[in-house]
C-alpha atoms as a PDB file:
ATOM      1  CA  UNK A   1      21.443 -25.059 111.936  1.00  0.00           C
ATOM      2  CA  UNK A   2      17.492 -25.927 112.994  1.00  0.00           C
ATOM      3  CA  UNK A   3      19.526 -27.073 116.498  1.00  0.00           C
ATOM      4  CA  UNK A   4      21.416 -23.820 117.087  1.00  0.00           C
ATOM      5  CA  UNK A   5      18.425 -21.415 116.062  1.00  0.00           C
ATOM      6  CA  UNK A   6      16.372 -23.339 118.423  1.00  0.00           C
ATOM      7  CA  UNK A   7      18.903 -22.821 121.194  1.00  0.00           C
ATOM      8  CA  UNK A   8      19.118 -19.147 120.355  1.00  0.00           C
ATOM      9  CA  UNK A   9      15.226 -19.006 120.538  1.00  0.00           C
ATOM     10  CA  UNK A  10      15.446 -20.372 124.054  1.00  0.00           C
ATOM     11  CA  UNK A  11      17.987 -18.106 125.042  1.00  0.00           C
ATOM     12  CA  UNK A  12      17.001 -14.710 123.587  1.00  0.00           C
ATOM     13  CA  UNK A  13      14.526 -14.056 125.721  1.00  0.00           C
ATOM     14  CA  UNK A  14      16.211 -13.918 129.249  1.00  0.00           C
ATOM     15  CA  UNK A  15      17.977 -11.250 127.393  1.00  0.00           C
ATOM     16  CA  UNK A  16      14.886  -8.980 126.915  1.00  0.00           C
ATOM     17  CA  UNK A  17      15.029  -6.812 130.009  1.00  0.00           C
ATOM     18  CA  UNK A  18      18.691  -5.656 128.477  1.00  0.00           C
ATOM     19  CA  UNK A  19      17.100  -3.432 126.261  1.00  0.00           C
ATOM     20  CA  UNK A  20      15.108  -1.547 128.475  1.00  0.00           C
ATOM     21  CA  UNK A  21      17.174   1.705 129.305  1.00  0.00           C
ATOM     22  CA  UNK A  22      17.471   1.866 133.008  1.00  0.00           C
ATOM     23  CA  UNK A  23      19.480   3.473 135.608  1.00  0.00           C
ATOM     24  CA  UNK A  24      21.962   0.674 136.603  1.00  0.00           C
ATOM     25  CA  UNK A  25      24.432   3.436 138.235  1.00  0.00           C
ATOM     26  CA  UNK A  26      21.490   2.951 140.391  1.00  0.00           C
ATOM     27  CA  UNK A  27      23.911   0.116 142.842  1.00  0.00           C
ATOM     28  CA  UNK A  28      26.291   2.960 143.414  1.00  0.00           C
ATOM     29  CA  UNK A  29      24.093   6.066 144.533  1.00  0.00           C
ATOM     30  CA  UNK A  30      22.669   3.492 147.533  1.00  0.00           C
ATOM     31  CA  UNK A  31      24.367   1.847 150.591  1.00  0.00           C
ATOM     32  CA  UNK A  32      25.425  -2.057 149.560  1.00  0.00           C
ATOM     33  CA  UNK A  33      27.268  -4.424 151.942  1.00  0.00           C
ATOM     34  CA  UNK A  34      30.886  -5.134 151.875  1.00  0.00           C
ATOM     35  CA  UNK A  35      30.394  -8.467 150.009  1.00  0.00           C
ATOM     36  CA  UNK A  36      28.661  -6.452 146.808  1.00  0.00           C
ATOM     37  CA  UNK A  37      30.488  -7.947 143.558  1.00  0.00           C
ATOM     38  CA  UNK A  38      32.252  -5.710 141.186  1.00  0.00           C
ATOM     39  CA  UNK A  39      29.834  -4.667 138.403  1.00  0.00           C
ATOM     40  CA  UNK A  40      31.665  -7.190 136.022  1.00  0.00           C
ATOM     41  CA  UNK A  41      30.251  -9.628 138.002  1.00  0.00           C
ATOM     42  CA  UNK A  42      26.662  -9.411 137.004  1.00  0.00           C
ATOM     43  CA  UNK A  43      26.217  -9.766 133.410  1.00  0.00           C
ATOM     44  CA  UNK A  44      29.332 -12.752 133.203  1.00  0.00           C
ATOM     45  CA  UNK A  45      27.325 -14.738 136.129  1.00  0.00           C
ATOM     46  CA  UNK A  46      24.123 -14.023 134.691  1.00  0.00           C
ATOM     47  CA  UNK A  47      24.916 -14.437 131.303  1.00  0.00           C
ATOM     48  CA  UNK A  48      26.586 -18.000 132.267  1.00  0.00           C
ATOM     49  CA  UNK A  49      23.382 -18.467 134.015  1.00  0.00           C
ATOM     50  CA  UNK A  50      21.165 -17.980 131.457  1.00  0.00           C
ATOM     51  CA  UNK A  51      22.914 -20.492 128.908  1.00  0.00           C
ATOM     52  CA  UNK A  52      22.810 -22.814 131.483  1.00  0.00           C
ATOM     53  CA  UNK A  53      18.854 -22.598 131.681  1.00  0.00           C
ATOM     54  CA  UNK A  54      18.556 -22.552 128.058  1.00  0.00           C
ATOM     55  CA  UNK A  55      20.353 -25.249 127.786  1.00  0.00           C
ATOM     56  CA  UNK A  56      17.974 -27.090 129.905  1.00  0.00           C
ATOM     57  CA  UNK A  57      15.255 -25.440 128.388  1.00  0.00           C
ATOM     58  CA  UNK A  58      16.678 -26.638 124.770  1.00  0.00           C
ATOM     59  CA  UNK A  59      17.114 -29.967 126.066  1.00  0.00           C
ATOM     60  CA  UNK A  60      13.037 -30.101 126.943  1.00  0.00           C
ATOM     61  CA  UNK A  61      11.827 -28.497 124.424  1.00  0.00           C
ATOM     62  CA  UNK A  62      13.740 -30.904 121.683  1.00  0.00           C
ATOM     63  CA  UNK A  63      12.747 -34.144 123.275  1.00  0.00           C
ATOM     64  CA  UNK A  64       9.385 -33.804 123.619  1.00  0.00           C
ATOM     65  CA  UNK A  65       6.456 -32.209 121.367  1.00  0.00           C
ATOM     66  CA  UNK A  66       5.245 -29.091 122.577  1.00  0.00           C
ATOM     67  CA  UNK A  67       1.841 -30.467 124.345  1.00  0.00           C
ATOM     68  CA  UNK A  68       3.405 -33.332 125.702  1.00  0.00           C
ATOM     69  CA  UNK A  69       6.126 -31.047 127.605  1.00  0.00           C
ATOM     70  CA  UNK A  70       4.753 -31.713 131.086  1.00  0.00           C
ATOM     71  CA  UNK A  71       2.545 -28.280 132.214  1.00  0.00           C
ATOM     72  CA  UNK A  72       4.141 -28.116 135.717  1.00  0.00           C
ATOM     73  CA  UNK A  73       7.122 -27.570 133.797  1.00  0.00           C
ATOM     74  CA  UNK A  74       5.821 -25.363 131.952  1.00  0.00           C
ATOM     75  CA  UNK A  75       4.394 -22.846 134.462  1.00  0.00           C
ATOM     76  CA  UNK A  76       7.261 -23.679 136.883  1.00  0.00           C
ATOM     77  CA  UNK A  77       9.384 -22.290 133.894  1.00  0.00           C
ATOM     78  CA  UNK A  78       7.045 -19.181 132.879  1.00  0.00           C
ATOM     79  CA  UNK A  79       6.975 -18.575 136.418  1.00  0.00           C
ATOM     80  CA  UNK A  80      10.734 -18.294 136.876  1.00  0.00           C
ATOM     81  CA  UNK A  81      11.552 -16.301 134.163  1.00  0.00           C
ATOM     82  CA  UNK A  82       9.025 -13.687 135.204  1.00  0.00           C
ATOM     83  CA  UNK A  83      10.128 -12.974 138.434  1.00  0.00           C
ATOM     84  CA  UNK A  84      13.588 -13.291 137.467  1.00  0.00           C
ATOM     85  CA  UNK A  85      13.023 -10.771 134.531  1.00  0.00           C
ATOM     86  CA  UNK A  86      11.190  -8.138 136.825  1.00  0.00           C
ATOM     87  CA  UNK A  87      13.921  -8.034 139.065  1.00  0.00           C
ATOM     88  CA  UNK A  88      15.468  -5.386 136.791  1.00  0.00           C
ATOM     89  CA  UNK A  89      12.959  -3.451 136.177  1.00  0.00           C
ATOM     90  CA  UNK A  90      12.109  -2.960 140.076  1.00  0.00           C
ATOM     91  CA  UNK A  91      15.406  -2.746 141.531  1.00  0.00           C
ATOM     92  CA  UNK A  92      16.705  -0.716 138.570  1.00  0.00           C
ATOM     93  CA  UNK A  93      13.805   0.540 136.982  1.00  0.00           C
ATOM     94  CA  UNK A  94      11.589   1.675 139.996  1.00  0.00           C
ATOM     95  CA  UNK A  95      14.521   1.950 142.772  1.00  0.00           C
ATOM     96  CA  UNK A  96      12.664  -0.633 144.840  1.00  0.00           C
ATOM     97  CA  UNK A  97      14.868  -2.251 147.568  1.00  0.00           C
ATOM     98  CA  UNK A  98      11.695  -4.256 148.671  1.00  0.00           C
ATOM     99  CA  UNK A  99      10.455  -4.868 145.399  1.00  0.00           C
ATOM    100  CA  UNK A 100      13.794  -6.125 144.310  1.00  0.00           C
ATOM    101  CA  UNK A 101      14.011  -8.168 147.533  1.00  0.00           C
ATOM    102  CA  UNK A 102      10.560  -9.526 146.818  1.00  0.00           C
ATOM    103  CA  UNK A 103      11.422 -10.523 143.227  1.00  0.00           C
ATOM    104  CA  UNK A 104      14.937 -12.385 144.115  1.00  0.00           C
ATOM    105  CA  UNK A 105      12.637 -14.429 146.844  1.00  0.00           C
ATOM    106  CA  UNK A 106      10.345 -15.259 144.114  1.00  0.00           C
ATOM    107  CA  UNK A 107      13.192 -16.043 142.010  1.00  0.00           C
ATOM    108  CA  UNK A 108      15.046 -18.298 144.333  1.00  0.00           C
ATOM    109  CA  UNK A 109      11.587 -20.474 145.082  1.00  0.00           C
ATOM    110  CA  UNK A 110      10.587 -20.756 141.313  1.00  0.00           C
ATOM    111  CA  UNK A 111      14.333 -21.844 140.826  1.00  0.00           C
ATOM    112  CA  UNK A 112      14.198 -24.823 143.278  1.00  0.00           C
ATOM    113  CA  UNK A 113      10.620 -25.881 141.838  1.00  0.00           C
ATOM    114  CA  UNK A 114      12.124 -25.537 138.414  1.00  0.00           C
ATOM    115  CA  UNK A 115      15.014 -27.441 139.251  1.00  0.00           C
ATOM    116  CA  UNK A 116      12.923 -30.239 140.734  1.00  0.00           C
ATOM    117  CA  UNK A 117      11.008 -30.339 137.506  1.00  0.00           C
ATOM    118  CA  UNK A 118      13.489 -30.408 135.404  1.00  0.00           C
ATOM    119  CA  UNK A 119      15.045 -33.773 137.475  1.00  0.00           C
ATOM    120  CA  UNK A 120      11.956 -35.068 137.325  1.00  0.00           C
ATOM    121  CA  UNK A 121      12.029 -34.946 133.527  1.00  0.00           C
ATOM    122  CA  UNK A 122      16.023 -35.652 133.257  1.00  0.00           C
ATOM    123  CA  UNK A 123      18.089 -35.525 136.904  1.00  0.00           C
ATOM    124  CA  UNK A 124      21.518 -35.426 135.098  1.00  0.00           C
ATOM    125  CA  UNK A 125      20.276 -32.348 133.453  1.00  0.00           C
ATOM    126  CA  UNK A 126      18.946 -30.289 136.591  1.00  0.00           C
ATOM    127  CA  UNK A 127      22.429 -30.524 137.720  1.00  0.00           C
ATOM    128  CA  UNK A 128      23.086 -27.805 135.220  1.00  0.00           C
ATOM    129  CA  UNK A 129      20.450 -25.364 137.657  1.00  0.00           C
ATOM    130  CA  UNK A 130      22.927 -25.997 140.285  1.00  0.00           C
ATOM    131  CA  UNK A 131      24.872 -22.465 139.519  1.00  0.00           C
ATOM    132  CA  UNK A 132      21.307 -21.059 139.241  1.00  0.00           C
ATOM    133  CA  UNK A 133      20.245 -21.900 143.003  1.00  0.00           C
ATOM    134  CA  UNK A 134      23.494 -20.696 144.186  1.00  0.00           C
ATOM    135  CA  UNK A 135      23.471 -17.639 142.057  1.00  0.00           C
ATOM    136  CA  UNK A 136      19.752 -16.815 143.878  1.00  0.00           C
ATOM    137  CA  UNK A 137      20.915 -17.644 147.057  1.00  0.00           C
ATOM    138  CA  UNK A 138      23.515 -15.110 147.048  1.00  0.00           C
ATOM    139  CA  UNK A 139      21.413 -12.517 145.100  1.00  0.00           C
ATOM    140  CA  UNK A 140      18.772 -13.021 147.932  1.00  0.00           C
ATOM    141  CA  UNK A 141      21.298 -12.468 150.372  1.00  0.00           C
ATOM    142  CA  UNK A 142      22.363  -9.125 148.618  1.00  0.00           C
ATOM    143  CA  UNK A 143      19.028  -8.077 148.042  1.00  0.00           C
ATOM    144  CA  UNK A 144      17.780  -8.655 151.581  1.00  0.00           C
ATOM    145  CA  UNK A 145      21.238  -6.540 152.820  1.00  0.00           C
ATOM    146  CA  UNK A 146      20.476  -3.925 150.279  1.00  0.00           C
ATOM    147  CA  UNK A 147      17.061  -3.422 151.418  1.00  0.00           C
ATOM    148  CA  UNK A 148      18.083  -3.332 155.281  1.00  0.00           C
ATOM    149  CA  UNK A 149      20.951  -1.126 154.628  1.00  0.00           C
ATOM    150  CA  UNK A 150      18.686   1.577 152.933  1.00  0.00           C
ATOM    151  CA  UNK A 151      15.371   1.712 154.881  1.00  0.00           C
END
């Protein structure tokens, strides 16, 4: 039971921005390219995504003490899940193309440092990030069309 609450603890939070009301009807009232996903899409991808990371995240967190959890990691990790959180709220929150664009490039970068930390720490396990850095490749691509499609 400790195992599974811990999991849920590392998991819970990539769920936060969820529960901020925002506008996602948003991605319909603007011009997106032809290759825009079905709405479905986003919360099964991201929502695979996100276990995925926890996972990871579990895996750290469990084999080491706190303090001896190497800081890069750390920060790489803090640093990821900030700009992948804000995402939502600047896109959807604050209607910000560029902003949105902005935080999926931040996203993307802090994904391939995370994923080389993790390696460094386990490289079976970073293969998990894999759907991650594909996942922020594409949403770079979409943002970046979004963003020239409505300026």
């Amino acid at each position: 039971m400790k195992k599974f609450l811990t999991f849920i603890l590392c998991l819970l939070p990539w769920f936060i921005t969820y529960l901020i009301p925002l506008d996602y009807n948003y991605l319909n009232e603007i011009k997106t390219p032809f290759f825009t996903p079905p709405p479905l899409f986003y919360p099964i991808a991201w929502t695979i995504i996100y276990i995925l990371i926890s996972f990871t995240t579990y895996y750290v967190v469990t084999s080491f003490k706190f303090k001896e959890i190497p800081t890069r990691y750390k920060v790489t990790l803090l640093i990821n899940y900030l700009f992948n959180q804000s995402f939502t709220l600047l896109f959807f929150g604050l209607k910000n193309n560029f902003l949105g664009f902005i935080s999926c490039l931040g996203t993307l970068l802090s994904t391939l440092f995370l994923y080389d930390e993790t390696a460094l720490i386990n490289s079976k396990l970073s293969k998990l990030l894999y759907p991650y850095i594909l996942l922020s490749i594409f949403a770079i691509i979409l943002s970046l069309s979004i963003y020239l499609l409505n300026i």
